[in-house]
C-alpha atoms as a PDB file:
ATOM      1  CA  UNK A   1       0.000   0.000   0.000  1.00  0.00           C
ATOM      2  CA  UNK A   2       1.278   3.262  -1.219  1.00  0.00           C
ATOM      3  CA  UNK A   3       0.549   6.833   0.559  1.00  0.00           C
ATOM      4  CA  UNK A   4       1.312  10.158  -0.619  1.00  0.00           C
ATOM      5  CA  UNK A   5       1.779  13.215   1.667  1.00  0.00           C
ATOM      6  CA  UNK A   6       2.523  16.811   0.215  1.00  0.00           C
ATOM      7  CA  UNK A   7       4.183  19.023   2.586  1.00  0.00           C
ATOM      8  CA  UNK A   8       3.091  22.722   1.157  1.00  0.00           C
ATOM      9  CA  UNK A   9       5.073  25.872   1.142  1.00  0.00           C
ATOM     10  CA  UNK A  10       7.611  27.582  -1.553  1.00  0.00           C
ATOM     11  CA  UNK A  11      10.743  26.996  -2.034  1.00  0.00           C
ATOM     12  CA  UNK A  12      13.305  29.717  -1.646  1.00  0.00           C
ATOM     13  CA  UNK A  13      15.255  30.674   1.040  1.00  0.00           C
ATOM     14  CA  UNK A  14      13.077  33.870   1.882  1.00  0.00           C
ATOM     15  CA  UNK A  15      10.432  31.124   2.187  1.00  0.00           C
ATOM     16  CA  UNK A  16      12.417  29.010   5.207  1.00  0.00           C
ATOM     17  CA  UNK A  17      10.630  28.990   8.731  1.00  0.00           C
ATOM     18  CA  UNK A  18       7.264  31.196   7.776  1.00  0.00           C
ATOM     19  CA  UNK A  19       3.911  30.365   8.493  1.00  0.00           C
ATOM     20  CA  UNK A  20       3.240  29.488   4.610  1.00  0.00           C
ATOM     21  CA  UNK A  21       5.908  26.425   4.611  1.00  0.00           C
ATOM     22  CA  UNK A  22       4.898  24.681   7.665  1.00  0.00           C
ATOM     23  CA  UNK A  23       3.654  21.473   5.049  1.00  0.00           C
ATOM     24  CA  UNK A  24       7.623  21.614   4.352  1.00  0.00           C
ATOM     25  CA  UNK A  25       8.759  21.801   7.816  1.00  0.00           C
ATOM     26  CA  UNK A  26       6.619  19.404   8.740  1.00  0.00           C
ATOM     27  CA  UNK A  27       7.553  16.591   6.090  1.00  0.00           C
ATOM     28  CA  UNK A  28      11.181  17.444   6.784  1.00  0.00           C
ATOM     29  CA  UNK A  29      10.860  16.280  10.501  1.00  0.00           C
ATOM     30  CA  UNK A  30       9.085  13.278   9.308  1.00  0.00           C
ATOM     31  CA  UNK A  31      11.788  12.211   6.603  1.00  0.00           C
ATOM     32  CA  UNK A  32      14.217  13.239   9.985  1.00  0.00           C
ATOM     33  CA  UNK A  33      13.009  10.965  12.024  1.00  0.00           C
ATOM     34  CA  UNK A  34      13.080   8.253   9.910  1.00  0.00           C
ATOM     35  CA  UNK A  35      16.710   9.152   9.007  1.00  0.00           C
ATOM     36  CA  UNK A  36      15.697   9.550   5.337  1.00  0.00           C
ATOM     37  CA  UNK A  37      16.456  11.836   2.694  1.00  0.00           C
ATOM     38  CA  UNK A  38      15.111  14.254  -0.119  1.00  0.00           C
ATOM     39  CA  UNK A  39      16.220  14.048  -3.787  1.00  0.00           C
ATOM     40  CA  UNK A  40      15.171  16.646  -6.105  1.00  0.00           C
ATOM     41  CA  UNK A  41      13.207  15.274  -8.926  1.00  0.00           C
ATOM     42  CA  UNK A  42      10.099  16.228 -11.525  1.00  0.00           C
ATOM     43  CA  UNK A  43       8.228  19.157  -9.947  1.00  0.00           C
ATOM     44  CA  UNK A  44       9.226  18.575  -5.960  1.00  0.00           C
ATOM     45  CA  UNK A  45      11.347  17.229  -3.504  1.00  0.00           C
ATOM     46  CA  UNK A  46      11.187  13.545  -3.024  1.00  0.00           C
ATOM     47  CA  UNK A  47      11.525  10.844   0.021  1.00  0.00           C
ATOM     48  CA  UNK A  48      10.484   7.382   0.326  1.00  0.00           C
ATOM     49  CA  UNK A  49       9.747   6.041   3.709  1.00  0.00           C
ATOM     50  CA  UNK A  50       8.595   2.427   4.478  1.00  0.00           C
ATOM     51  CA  UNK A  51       6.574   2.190   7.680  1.00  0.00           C
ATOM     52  CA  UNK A  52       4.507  -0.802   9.047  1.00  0.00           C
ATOM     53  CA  UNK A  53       4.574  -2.351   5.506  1.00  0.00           C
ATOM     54  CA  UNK A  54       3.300   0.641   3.559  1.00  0.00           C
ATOM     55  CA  UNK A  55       5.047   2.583   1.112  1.00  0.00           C
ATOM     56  CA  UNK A  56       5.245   6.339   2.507  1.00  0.00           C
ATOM     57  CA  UNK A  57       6.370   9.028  -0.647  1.00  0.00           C
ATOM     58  CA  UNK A  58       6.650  12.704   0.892  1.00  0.00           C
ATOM     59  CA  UNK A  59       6.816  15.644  -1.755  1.00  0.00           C
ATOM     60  CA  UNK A  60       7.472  19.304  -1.536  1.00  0.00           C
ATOM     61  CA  UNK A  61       6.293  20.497  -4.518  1.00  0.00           C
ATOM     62  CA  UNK A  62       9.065  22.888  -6.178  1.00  0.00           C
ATOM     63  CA  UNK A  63       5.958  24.487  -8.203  1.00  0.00           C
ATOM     64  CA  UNK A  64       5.362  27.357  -5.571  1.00  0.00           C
ATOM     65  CA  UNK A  65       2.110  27.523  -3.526  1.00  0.00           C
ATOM     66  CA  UNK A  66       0.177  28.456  -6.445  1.00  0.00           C
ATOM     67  CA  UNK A  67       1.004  25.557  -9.019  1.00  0.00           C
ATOM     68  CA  UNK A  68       1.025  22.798  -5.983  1.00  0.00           C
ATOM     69  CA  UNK A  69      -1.765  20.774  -7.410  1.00  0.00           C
ATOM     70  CA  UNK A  70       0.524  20.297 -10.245  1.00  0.00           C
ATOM     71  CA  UNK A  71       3.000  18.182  -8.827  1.00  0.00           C
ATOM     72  CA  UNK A  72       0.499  16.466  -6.199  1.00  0.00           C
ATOM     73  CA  UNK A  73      -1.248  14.894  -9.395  1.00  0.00           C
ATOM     74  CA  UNK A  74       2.036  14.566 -11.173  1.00  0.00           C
ATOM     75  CA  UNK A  75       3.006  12.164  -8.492  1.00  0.00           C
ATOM     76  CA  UNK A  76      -0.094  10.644  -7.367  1.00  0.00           C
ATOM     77  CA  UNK A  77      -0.226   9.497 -10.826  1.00  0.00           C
ATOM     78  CA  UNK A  78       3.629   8.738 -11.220  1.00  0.00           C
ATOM     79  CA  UNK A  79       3.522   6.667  -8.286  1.00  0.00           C
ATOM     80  CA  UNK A  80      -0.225   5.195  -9.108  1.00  0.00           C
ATOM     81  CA  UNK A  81      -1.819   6.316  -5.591  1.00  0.00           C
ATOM     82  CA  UNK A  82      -5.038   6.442  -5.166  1.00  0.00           C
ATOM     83  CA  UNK A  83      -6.484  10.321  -3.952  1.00  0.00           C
ATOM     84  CA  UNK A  84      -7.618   8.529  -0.590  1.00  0.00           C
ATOM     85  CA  UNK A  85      -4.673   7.766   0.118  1.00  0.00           C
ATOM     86  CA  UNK A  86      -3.350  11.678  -0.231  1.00  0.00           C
ATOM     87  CA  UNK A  87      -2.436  14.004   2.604  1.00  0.00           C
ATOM     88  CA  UNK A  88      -2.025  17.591   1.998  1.00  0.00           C
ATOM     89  CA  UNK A  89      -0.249  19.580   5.025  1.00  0.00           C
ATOM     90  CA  UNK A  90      -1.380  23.027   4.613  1.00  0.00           C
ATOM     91  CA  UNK A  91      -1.109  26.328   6.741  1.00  0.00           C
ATOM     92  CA  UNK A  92      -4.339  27.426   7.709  1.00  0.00           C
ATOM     93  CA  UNK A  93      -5.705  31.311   9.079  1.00  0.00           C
ATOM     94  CA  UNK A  94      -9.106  29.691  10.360  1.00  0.00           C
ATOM     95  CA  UNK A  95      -7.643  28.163  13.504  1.00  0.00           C
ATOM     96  CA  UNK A  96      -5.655  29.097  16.042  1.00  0.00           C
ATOM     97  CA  UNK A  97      -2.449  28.319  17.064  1.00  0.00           C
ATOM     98  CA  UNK A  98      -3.203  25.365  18.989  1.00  0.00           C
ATOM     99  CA  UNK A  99      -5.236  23.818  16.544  1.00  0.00           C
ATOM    100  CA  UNK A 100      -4.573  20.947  14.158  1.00  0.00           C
ATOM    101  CA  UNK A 101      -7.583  19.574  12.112  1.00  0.00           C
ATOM    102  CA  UNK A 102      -7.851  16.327  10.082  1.00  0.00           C
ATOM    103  CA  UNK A 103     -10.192  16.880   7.280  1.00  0.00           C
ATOM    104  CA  UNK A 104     -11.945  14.667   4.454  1.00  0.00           C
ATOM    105  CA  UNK A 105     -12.095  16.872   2.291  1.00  0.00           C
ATOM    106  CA  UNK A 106     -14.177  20.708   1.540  1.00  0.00           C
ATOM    107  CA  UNK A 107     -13.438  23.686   0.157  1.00  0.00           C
ATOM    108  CA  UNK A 108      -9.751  25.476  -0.442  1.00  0.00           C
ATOM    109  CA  UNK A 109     -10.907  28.460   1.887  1.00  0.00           C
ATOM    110  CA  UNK A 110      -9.334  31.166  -0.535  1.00  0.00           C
ATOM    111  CA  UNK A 111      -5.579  29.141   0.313  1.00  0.00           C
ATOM    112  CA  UNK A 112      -3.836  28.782  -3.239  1.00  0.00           C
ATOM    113  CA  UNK A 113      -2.623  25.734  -2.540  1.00  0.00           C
ATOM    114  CA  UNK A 114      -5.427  23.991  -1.760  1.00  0.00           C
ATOM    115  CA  UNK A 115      -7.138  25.668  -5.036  1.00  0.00           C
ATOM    116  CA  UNK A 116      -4.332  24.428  -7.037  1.00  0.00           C
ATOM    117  CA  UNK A 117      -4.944  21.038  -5.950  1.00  0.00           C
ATOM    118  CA  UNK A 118      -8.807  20.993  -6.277  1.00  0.00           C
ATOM    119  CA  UNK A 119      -8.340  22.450  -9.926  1.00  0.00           C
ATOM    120  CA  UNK A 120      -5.861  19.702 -10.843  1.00  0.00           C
ATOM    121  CA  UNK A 121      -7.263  16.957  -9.336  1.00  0.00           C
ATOM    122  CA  UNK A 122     -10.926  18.267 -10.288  1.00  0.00           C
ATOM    123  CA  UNK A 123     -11.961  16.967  -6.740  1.00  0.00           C
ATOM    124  CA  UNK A 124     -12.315  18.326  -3.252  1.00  0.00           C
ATOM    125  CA  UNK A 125     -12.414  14.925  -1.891  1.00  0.00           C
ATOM    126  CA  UNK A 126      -8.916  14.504  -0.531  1.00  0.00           C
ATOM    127  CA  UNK A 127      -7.779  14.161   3.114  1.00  0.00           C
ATOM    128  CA  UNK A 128      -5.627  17.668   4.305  1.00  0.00           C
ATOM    129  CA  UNK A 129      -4.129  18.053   7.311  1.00  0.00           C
ATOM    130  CA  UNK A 130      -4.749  22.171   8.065  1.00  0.00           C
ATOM    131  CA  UNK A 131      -1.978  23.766  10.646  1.00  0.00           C
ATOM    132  CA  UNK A 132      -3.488  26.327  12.475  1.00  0.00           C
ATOM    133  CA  UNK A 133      -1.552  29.339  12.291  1.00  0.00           C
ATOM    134  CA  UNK A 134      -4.168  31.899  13.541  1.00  0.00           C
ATOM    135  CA  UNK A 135      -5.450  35.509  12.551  1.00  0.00           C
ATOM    136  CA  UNK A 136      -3.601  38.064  14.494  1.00  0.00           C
ATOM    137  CA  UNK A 137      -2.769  40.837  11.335  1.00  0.00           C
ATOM    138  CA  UNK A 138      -3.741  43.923  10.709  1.00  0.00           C
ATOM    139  CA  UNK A 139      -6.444  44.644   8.194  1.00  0.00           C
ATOM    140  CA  UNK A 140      -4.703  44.319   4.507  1.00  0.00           C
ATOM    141  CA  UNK A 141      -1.343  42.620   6.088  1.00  0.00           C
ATOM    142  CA  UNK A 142      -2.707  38.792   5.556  1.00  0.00           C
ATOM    143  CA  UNK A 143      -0.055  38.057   3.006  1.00  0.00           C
ATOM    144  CA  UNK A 144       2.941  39.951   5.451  1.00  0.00           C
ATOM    145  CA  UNK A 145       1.680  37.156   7.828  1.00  0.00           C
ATOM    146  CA  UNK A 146       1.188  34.322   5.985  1.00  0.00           C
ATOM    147  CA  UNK A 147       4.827  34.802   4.516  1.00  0.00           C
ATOM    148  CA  UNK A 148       6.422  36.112   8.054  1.00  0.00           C
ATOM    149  CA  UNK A 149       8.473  33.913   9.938  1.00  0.00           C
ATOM    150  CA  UNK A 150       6.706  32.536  13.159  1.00  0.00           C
ATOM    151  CA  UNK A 151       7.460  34.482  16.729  1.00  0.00           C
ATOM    152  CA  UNK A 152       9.631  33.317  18.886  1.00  0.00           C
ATOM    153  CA  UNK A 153       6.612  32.969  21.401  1.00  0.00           C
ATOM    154  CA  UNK A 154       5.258  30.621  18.683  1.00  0.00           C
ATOM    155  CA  UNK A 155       8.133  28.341  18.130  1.00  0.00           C
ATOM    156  CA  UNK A 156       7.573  26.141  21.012  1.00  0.00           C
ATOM    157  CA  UNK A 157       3.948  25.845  20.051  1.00  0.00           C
ATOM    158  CA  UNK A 158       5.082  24.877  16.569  1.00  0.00           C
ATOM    159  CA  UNK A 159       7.623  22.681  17.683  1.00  0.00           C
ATOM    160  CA  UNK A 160       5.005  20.644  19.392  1.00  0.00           C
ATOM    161  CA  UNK A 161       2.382  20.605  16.795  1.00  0.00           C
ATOM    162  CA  UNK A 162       5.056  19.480  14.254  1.00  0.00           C
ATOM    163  CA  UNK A 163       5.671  16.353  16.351  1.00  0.00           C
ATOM    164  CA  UNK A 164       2.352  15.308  16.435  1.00  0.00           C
ATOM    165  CA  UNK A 165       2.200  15.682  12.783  1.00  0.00           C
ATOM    166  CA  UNK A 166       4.566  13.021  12.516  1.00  0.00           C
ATOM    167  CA  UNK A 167       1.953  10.557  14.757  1.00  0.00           C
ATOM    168  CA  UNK A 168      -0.769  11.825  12.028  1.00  0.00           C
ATOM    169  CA  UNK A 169       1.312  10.899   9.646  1.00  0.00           C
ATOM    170  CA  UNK A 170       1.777   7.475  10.946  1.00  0.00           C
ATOM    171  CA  UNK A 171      -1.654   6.771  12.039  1.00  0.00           C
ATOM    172  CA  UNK A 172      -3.323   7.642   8.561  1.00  0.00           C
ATOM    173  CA  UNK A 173      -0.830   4.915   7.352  1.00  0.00           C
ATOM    174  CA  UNK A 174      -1.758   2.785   9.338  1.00  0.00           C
ATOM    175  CA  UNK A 175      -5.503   2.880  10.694  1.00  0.00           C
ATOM    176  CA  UNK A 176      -7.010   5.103   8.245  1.00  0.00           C
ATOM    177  CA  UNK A 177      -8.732   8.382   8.198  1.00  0.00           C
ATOM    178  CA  UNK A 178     -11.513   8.339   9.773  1.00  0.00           C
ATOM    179  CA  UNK A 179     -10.240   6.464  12.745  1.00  0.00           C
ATOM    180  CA  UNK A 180      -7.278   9.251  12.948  1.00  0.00           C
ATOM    181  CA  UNK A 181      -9.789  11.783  12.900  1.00  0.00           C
ATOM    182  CA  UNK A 182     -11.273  10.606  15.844  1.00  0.00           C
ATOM    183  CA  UNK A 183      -7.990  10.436  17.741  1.00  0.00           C
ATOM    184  CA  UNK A 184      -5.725  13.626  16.804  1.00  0.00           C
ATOM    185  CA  UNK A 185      -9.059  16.048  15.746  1.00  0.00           C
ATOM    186  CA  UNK A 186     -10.110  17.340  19.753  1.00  0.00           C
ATOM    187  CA  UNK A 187      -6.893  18.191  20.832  1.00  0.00           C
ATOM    188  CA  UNK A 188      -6.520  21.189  22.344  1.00  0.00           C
ATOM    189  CA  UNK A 189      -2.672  21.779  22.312  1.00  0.00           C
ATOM    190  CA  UNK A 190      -1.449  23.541  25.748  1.00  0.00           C
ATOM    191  CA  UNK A 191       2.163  23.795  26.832  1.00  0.00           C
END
């Protein structure tokens, strides 16, 4: 059984350690801590990963945000993986901080990436993993936010809800969505 998780962000140095490229960070600790590596290859960064059995491909789509959905079906079909078997680790404004939400599918909610996706797949049925990031900008200043690197009073939070991306990760692998949903989806983070 073969899975397929995108990491989104852009690549770019200017990019590294902002709210937009938590998908990255987060599929960078998960290749970490399975002592694995990324190659470069056809429109993202690649890893393979074999876990409990299963087949595990990470990508980091070297599209930008915008063109994501490009590489996600570029690889789902390269690598013949069914679109159930897809998770998409976006940023998301809608939650807070301390939020992490497993999600079927539903709508992009204006994020590019997610649009991208929907438009190349021409579905809106895909699990996504959204990262709460929060709200707190100024009128006008979304995009200064979205692309700003995280606080420093953040970083622990982050830290923490990184590592239990990784446990996500691993328990869609292995015991599905819906039963991952009910595990990981109530948490309220606290540290």
């Amino acid at each position: 059984m073969k899975y397929l998780i995108a990491g989104l962000g852009n690549i770019g140095f200017e990019y590294v350690e902002t709210r937009h490229n938590i998908g990255f960070d987060v599929v960078d600790v998960f290749a970490n801590k399975y002592n694995a590596s990324f190659r470069s290859d056809r429109l993202a960064d690649v890893c393979e990963i074999k876990y409990k059995g299963r087949t595990i491909v990470l990508i980091k789509p070297t599209t930008y945000m915008n063109l994501s959905g490009r590489a996600v079906k570029y690889w789902l079909d390269k690598e013949k993986i069914p679109v159930e078997n897809l998770l998409v680790i976006v940023d998301d404004l809608a939650f807070p901080l301390d939020v992490l939400k497993l999600k079927k599918g539903g709508s992009d909610a204006g994020h590019n990436g997610l649009k991208s996706i929907h438009e190349s797949l021409g579905t809106t049925d895909y699990p996504r993993l959204r990262f709460g990031i929060g709200n707190h900008f100024a009128q006008g200043k979304q995009v200064d936010f979205v692309l700003g690197k995280w606080k420093d009073s953040e970083i622990p939070m982050v830290n923490l809800k990184v590592s239990k991306c990784a446990d996500i990760i691993e328990s869609f692998v292995s015991i599905g969505l819906d039963r991952t949903m009910n595990l990981f989806n109530n948490i309220k983070f606290t540290l």
